[in-house]
N, C-alpha and C. Protein backbone atom coordinates (compact mmCIF):
# COMPACT_ATOMS: atom_id res chain seq x y z
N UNK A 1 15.60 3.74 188.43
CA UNK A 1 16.32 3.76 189.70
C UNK A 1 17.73 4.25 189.44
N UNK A 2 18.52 5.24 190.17
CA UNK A 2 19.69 5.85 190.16
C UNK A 2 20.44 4.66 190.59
N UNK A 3 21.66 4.32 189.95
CA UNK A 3 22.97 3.96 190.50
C UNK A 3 23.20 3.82 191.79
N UNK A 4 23.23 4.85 192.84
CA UNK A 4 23.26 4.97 194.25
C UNK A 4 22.31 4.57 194.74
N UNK A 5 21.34 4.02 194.20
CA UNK A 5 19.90 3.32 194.85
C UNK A 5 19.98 1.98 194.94
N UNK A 6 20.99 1.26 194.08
CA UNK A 6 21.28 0.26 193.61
C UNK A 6 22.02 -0.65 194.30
N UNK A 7 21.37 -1.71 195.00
CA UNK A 7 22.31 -2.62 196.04
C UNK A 7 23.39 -3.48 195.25
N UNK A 8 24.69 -3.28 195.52
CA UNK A 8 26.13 -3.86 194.79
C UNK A 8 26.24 -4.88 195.46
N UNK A 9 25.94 -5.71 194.07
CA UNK A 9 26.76 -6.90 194.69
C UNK A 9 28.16 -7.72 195.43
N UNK A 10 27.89 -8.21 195.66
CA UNK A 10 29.37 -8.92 196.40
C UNK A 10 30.06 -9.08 195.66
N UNK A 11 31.61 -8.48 195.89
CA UNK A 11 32.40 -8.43 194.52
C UNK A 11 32.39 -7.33 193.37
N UNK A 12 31.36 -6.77 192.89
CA UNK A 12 31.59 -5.98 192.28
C UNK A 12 31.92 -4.74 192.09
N UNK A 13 32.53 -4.01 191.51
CA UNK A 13 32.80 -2.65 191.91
C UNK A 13 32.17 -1.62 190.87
N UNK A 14 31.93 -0.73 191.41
CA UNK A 14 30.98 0.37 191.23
C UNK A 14 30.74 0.70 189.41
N UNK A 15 32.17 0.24 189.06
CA UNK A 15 32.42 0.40 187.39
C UNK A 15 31.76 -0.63 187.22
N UNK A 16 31.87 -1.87 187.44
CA UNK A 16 31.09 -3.34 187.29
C UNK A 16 29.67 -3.25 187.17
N UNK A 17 29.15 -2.14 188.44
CA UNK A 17 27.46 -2.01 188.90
C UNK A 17 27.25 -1.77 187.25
N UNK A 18 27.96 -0.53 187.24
CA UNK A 18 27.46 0.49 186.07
C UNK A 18 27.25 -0.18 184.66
N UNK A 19 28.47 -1.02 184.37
CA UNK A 19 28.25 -1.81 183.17
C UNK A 19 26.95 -2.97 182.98
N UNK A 20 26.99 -3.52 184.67
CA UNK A 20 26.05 -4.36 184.53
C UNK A 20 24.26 -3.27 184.36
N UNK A 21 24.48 -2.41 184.85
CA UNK A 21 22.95 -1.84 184.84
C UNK A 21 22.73 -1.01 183.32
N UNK A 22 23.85 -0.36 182.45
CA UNK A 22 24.03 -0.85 180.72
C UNK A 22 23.26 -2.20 180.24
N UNK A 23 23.74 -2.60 180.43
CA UNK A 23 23.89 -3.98 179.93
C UNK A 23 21.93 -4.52 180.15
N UNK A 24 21.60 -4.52 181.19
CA UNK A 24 20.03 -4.41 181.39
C UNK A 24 19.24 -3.67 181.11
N UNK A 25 19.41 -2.66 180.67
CA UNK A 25 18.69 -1.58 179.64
C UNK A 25 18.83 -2.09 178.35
N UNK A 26 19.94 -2.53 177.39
CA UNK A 26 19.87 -3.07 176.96
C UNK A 26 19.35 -4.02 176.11
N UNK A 27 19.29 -5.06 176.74
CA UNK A 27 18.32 -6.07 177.07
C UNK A 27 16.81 -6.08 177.20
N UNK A 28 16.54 -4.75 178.14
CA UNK A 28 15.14 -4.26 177.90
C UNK A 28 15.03 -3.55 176.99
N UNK A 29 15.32 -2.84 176.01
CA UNK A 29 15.00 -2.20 175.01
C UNK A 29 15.41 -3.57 173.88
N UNK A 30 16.11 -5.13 173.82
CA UNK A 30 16.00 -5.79 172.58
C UNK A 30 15.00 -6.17 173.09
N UNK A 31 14.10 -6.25 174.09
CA UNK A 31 12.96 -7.27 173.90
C UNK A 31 11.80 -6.17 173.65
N UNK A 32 12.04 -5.31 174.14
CA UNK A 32 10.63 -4.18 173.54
C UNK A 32 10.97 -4.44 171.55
N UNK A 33 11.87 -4.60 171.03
CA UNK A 33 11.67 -4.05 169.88
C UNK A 33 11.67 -5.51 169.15
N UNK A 34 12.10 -6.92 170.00
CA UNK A 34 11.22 -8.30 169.46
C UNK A 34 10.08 -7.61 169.63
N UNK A 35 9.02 -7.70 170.38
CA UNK A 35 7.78 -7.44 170.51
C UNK A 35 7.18 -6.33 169.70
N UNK A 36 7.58 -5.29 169.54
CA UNK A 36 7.45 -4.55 168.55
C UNK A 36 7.45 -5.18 166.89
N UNK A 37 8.38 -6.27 166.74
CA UNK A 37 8.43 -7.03 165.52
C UNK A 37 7.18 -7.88 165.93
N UNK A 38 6.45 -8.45 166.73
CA UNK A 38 5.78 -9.63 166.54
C UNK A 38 4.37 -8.86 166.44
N UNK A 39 4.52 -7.48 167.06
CA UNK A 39 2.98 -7.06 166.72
C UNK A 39 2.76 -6.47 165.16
N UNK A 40 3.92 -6.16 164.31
CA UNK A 40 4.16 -5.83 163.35
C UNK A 40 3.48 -7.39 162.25
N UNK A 41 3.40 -8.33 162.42
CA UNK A 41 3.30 -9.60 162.27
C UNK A 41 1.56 -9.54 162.23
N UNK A 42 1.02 -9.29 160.78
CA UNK A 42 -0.12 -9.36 160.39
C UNK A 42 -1.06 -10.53 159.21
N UNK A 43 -1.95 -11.14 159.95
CA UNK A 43 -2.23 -12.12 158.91
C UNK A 43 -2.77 -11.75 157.72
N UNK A 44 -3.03 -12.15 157.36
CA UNK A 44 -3.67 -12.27 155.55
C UNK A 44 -4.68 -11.41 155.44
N UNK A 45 -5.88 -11.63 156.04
CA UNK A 45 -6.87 -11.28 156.51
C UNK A 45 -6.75 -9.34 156.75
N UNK A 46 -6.01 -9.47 157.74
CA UNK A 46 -5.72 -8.46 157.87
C UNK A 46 -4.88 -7.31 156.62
N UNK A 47 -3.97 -7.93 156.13
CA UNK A 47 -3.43 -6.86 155.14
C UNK A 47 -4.60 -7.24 154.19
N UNK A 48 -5.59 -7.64 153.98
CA UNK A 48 -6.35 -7.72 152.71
C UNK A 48 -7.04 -5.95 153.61
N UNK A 49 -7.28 -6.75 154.47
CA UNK A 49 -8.44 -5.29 154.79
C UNK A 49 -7.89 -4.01 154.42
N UNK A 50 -6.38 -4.21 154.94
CA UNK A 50 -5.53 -2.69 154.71
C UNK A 50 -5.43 -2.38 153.43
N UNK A 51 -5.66 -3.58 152.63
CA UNK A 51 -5.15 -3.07 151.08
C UNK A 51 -6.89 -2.22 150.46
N UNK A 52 -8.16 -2.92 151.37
CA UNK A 52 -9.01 -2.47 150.86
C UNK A 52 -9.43 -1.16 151.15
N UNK A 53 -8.71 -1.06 152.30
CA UNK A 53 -9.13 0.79 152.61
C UNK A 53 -8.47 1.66 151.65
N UNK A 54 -7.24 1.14 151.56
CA UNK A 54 -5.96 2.00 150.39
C UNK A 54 -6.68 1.74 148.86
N UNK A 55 -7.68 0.68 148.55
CA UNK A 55 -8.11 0.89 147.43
C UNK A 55 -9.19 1.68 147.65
N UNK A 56 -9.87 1.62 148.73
CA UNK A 56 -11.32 2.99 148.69
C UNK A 56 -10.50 4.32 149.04
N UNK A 57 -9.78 4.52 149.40
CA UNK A 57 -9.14 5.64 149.61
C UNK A 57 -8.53 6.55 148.00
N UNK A 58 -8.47 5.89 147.49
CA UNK A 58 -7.91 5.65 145.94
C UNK A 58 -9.66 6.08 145.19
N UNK A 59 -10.38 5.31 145.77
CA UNK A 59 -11.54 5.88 144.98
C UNK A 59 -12.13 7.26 145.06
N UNK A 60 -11.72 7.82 146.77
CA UNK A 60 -12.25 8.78 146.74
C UNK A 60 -11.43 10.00 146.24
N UNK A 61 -10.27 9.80 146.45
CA UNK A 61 -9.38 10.88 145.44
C UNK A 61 -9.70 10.77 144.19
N UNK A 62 -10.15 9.67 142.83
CA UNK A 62 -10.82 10.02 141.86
C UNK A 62 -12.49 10.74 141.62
N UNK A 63 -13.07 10.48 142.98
CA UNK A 63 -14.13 11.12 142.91
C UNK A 63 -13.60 12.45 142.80
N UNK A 64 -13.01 12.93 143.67
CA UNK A 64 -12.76 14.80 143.93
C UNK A 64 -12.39 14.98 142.42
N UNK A 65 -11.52 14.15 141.78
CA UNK A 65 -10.06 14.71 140.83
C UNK A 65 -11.66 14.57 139.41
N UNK A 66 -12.37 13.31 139.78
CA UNK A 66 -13.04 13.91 138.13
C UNK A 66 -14.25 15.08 138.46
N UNK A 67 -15.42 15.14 139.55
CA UNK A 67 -15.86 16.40 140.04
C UNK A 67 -15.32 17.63 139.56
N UNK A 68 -13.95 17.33 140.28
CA UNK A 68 -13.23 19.11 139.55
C UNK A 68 -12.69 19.32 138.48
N UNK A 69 -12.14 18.00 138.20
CA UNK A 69 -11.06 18.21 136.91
C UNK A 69 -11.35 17.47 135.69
N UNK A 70 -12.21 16.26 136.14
CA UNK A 70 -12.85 15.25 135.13
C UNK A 70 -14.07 15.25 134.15
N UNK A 71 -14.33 14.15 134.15
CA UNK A 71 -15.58 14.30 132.79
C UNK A 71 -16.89 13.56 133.70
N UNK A 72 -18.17 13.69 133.57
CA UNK A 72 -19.25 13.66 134.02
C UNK A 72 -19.24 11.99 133.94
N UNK A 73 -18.87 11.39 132.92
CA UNK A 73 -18.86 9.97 132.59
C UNK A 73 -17.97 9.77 133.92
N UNK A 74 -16.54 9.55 134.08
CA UNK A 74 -15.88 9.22 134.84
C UNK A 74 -16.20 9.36 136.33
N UNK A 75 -16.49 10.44 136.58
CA UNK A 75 -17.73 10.81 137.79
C UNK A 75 -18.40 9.33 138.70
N UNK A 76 -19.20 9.43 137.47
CA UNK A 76 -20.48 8.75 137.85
C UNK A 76 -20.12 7.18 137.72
N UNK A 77 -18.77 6.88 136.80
CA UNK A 77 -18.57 5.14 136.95
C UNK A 77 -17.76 4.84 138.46
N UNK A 78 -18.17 5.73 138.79
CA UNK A 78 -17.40 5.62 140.59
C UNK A 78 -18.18 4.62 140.91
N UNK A 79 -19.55 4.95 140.98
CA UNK A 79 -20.59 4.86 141.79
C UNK A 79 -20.93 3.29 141.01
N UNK A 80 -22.09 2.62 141.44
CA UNK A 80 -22.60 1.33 141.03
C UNK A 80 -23.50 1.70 139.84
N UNK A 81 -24.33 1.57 139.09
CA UNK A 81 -25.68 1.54 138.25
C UNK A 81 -25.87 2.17 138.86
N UNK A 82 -26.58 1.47 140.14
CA UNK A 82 -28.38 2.47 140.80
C UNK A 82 -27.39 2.93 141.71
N UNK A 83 -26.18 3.59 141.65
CA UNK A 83 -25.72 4.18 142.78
C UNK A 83 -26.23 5.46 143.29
N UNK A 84 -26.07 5.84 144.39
CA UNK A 84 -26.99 7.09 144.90
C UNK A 84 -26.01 8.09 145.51
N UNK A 85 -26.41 9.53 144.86
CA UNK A 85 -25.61 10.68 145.77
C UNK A 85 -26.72 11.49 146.49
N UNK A 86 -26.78 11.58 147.50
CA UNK A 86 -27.76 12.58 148.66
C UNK A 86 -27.31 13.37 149.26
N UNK A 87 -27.72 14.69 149.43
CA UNK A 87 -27.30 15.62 149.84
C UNK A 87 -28.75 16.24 150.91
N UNK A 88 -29.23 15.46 152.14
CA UNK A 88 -30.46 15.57 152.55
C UNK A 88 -30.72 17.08 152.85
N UNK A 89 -30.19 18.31 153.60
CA UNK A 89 -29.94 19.53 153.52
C UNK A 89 -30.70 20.08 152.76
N UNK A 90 -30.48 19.86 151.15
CA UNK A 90 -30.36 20.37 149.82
C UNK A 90 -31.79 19.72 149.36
N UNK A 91 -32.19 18.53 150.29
CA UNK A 91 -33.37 17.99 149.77
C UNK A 91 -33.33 17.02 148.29
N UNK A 92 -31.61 16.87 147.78
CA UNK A 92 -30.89 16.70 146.40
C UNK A 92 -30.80 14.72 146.89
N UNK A 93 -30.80 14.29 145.72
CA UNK A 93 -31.57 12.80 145.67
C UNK A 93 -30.88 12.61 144.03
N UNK A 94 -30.06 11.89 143.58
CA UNK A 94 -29.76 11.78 142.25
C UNK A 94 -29.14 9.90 142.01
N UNK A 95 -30.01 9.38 141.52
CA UNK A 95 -29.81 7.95 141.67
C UNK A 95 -29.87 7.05 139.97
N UNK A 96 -28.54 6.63 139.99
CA UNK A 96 -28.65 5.95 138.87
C UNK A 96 -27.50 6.49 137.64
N UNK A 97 -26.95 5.67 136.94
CA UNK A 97 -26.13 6.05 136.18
C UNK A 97 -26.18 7.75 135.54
N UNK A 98 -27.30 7.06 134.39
CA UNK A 98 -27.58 8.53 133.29
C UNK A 98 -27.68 9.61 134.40
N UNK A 99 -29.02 9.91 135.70
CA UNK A 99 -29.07 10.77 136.11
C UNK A 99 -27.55 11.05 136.76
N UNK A 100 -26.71 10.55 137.57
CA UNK A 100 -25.16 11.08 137.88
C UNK A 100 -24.13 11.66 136.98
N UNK A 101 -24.78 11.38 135.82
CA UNK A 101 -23.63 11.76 134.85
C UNK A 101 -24.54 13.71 134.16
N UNK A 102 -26.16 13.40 134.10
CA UNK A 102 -26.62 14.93 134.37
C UNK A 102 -26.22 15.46 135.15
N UNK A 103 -26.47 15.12 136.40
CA UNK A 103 -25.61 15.70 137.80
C UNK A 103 -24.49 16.56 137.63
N UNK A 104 -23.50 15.66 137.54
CA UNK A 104 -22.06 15.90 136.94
C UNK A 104 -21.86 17.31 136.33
N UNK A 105 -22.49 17.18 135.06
CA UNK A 105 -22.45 18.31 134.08
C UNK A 105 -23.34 19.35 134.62
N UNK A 106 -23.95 19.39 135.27
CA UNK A 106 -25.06 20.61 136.17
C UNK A 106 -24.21 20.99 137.34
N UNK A 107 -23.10 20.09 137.75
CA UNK A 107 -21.93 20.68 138.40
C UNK A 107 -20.85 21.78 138.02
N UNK A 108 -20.28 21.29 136.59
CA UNK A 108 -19.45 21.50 135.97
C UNK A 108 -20.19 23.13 135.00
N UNK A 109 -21.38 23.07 134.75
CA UNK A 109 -21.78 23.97 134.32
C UNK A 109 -22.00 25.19 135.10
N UNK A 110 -22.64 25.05 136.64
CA UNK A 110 -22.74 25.87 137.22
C UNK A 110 -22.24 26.14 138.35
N UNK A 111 -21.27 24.96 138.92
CA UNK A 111 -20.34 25.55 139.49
C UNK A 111 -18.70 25.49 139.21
N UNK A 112 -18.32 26.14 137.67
CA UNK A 112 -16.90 25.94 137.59
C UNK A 112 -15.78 26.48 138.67
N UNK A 113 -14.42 25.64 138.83
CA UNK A 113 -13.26 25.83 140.08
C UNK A 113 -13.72 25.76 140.93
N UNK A 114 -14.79 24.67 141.39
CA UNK A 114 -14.89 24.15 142.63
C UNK A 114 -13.96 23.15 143.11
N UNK A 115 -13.28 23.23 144.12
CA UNK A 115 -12.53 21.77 144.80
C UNK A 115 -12.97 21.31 145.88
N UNK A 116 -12.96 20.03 146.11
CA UNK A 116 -13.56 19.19 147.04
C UNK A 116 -12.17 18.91 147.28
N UNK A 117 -12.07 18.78 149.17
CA UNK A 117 -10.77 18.09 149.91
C UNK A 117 -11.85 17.70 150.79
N UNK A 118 -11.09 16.27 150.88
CA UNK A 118 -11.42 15.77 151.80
C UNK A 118 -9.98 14.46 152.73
N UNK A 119 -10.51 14.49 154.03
CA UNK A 119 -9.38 13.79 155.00
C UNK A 119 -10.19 13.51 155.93
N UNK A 120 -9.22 13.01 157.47
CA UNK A 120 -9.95 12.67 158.28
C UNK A 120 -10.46 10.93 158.18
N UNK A 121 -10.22 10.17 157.20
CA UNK A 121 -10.88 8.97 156.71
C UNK A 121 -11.26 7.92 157.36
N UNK A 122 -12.33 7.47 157.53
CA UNK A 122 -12.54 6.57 158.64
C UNK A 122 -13.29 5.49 158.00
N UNK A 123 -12.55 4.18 157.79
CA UNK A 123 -13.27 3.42 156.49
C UNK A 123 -13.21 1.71 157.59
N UNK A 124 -14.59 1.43 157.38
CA UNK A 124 -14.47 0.01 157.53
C UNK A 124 -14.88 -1.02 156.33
N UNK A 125 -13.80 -2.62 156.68
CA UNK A 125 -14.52 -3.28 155.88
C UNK A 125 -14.83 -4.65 156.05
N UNK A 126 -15.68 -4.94 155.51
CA UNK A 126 -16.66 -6.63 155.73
C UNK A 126 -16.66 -6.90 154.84
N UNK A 127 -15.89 -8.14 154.08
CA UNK A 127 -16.15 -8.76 152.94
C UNK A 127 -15.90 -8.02 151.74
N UNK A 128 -17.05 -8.34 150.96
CA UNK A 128 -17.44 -7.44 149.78
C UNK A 128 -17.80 -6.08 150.10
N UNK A 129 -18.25 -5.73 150.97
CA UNK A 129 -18.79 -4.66 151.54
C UNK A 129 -18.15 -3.60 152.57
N UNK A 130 -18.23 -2.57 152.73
CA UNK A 130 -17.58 -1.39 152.96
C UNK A 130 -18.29 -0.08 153.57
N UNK A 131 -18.14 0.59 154.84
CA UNK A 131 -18.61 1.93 155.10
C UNK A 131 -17.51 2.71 155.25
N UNK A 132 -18.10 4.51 154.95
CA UNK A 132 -16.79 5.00 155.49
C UNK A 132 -17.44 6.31 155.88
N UNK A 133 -16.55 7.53 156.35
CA UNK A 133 -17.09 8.60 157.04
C UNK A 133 -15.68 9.36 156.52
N UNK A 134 -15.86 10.97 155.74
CA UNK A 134 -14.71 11.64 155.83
C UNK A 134 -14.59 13.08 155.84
N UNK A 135 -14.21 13.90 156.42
CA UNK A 135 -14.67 15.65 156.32
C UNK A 135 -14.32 16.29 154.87
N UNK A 136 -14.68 16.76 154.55
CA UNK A 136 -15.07 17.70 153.72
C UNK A 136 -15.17 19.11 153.71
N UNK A 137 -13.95 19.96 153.09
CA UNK A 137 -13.85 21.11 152.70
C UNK A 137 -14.01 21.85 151.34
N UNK A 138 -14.59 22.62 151.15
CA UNK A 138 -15.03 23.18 149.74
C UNK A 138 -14.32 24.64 149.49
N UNK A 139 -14.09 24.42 148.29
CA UNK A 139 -13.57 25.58 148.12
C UNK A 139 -13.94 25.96 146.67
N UNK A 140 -14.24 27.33 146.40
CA UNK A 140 -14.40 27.91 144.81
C UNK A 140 -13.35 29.05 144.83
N UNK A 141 -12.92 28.90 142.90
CA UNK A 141 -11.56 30.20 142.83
C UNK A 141 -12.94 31.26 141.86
N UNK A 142 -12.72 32.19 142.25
CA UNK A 142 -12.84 32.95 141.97
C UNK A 142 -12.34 33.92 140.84
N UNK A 143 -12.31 34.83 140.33
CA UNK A 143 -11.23 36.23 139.77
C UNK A 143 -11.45 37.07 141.20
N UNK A 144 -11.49 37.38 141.74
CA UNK A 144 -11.56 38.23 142.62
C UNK A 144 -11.04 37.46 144.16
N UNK A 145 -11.70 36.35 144.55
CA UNK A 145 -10.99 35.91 145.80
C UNK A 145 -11.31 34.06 145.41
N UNK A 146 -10.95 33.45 146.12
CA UNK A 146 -11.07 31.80 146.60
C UNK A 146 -11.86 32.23 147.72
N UNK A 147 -13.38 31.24 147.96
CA UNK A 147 -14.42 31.67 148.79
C UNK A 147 -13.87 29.89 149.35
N UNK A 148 -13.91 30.04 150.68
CA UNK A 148 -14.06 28.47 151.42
C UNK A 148 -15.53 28.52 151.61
N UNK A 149 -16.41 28.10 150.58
CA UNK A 149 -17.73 28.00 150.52
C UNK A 149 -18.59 26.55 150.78
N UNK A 150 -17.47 25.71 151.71
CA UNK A 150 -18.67 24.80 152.53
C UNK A 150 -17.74 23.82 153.36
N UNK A 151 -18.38 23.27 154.43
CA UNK A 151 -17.48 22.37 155.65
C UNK A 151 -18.47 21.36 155.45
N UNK A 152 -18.12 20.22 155.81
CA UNK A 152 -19.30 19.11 156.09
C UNK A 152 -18.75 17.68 156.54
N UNK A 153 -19.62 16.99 155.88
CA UNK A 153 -18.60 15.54 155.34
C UNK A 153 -19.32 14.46 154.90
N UNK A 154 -18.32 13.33 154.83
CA UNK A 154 -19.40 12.65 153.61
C UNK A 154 -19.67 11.43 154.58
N UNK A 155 -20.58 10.49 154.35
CA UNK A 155 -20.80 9.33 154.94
C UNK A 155 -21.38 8.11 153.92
N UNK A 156 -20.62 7.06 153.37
CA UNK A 156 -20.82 6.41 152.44
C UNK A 156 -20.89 4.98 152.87
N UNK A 157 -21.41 4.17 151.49
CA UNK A 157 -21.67 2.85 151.24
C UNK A 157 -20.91 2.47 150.01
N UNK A 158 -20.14 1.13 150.40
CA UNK A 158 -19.22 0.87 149.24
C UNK A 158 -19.47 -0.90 149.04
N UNK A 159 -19.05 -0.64 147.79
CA UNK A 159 -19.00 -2.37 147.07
C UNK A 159 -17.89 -3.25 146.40
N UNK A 160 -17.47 -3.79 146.67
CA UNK A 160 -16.95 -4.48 145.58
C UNK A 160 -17.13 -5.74 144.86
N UNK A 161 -17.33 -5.14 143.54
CA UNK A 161 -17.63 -5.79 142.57
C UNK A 161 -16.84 -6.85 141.44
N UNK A 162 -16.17 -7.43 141.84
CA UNK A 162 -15.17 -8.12 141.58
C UNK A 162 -13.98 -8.00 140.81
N UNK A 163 -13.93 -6.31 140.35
CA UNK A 163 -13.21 -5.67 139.54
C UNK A 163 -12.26 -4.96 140.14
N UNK A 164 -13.36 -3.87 141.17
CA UNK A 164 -12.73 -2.64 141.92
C UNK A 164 -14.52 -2.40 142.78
N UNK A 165 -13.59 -1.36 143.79
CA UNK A 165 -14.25 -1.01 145.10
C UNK A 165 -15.27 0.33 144.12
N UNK A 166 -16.21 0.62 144.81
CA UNK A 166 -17.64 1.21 143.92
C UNK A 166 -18.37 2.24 145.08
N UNK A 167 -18.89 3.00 144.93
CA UNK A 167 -19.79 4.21 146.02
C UNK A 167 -21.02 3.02 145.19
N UNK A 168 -21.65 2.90 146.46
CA UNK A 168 -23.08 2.81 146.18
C UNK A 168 -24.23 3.77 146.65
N UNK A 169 -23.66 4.60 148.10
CA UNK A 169 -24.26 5.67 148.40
C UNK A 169 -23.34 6.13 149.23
N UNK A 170 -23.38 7.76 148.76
CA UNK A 170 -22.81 8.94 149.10
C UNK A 170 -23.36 9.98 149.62
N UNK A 171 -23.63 9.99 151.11
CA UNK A 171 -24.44 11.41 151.25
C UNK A 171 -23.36 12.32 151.93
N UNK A 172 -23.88 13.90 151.71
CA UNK A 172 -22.86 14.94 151.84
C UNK A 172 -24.04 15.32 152.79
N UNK A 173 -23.01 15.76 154.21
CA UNK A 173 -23.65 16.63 155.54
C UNK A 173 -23.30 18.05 155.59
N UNK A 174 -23.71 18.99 155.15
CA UNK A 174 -23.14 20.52 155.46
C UNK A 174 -23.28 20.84 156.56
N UNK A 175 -22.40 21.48 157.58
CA UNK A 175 -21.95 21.91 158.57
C UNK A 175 -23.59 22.86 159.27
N UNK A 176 -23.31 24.16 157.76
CA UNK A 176 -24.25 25.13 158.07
C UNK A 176 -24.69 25.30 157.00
N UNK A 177 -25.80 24.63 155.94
CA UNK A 177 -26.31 24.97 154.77
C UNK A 177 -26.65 26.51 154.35
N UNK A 178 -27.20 27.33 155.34
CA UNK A 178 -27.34 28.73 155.34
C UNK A 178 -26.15 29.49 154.68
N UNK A 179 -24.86 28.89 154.88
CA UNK A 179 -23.66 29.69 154.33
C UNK A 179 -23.51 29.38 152.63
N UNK A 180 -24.26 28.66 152.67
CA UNK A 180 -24.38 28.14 150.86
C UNK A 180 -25.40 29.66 150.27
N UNK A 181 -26.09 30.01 151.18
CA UNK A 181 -26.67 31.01 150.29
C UNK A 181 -26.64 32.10 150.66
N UNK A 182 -25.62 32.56 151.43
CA UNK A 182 -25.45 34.50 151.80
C UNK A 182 -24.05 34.99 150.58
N UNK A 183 -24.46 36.27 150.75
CA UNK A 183 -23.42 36.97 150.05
C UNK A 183 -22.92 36.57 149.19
N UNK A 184 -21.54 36.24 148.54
CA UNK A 184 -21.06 36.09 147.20
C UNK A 184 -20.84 34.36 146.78
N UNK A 185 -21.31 33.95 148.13
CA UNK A 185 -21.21 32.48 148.01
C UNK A 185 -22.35 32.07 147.33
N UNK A 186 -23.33 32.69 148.21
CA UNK A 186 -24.80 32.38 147.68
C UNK A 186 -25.33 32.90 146.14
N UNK A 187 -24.30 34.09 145.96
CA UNK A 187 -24.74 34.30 144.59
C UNK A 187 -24.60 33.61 143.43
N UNK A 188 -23.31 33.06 143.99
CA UNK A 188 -22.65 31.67 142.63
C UNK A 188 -23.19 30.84 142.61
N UNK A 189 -24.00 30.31 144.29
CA UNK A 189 -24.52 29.12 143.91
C UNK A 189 -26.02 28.91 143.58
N UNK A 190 -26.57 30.57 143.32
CA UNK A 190 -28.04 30.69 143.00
C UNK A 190 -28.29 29.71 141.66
N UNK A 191 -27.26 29.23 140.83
CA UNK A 191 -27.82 28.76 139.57
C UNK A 191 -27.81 27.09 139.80
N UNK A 192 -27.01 26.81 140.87
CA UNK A 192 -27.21 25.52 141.26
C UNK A 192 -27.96 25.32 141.80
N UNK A 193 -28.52 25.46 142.50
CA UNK A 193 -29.90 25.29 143.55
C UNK A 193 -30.73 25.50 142.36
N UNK A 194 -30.89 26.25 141.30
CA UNK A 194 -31.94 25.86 139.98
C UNK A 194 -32.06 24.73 139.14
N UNK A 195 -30.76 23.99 139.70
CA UNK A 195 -30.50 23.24 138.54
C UNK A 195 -31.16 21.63 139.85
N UNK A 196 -30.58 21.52 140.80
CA UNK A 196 -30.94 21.11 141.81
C UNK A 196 -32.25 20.43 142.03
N UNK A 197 -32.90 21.51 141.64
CA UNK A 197 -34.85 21.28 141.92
C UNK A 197 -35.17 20.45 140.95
N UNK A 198 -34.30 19.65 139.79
CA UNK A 198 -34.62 18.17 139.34
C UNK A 198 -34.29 17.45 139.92
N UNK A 199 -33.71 17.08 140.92
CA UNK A 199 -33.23 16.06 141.40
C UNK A 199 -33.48 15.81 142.90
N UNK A 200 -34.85 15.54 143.49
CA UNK A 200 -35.72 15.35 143.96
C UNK A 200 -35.99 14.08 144.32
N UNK A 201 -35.79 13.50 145.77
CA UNK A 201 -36.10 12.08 145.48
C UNK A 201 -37.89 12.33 145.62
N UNK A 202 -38.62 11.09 144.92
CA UNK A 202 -39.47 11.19 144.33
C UNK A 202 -40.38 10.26 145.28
């Protein structure tokens, strides 16, 4: 409401209105920002949960960082024992320590300078237990160009095991699997899809 809208009280003068209608803004902006402090005001419960997303969030940046940059061992102690990676698309099924850590190296062998990004993170949690959902961009370097050779995303199952937070299952959704095998994308990844056809759920 404008000043001139403003019925003056008895006695006061127009400088008076003005200070007093200061003065009530004021006032309404300290109590928006109490309230702002009291919703800030989280129980226990609650920052545990926050701390557990920031620790699965933490897991999945070591997934990408050993995939691309790591060792097949480190990889695969993401995951639980009988943890599972699926890639239904791909028809790809790889469950269990030893086989994730073959995996791994059938990665690393045939598709070197691949990077996995992923964002978007959408993580819940219950207890010991944990789901999450996150997009997924792929990328391979090349000598000749960097191919953005896949979109998707991941949709997982998590644990914790009284140590640290764990993938128990990881499946990857490709956007458009068809783009995995045209032209120079598809040519790089002809030796993976060979390597692939072991890992079959059964």
């Amino acid at each position: 409401m404008y000043l001139t809208q403003c019925k003056k009280p008895r006695g006061v003068s127009h400088q008076g209105l003005r200070e007093l209608w200061y003065c009530r803004i004021a006032e309404q902006r300290h109590g928006e920002k109490r309230e702002d402090i009291k919703l800030m005001s989280r129980t226990p419960e609650y920052l545990q949960t926050a701390a557990d997303r920031s620790m699965i969030q933490d897991l999945l940046a070591r997934y990408a960082w050993e995939i691309d940059h790591g060792t097949p061992e480190g990889w695969a102690a993401l995951f639980t024992e009988d943890g599972i990676f699926e890639a239904p698309a791909l028809g790809l099924w790889v469950q269990g320590g030893a086989a994730l850590v073959a995996f791994a190296r059938d990665v690393h062998r045939t598709l070197p300078n691949v990077h996995h990004m992923m964002s978007n993170f959408v993580i819940e949690v219950s207890g010991e237990r944990g789901r999450g959902r996150c997009e997924l961009n792929e990328f391979m370097a090349r000598p000749e160009a960097i191919y953005p050779n896949l979109q998707g995303w991941y949709e997982d199952d998590y644990v914790f095991d009284a140590k640290r937070w764990r993938i128990t299952h990881r499946r990857v959704f490709i956007a458009e699997p068809a783009s995995l095998m045209a032209g120079k994308v598809g040519e790089y990844f002809s030796s993976f899809f060979q390597a692939c056809e072991k890992y079959q759920r059964t």
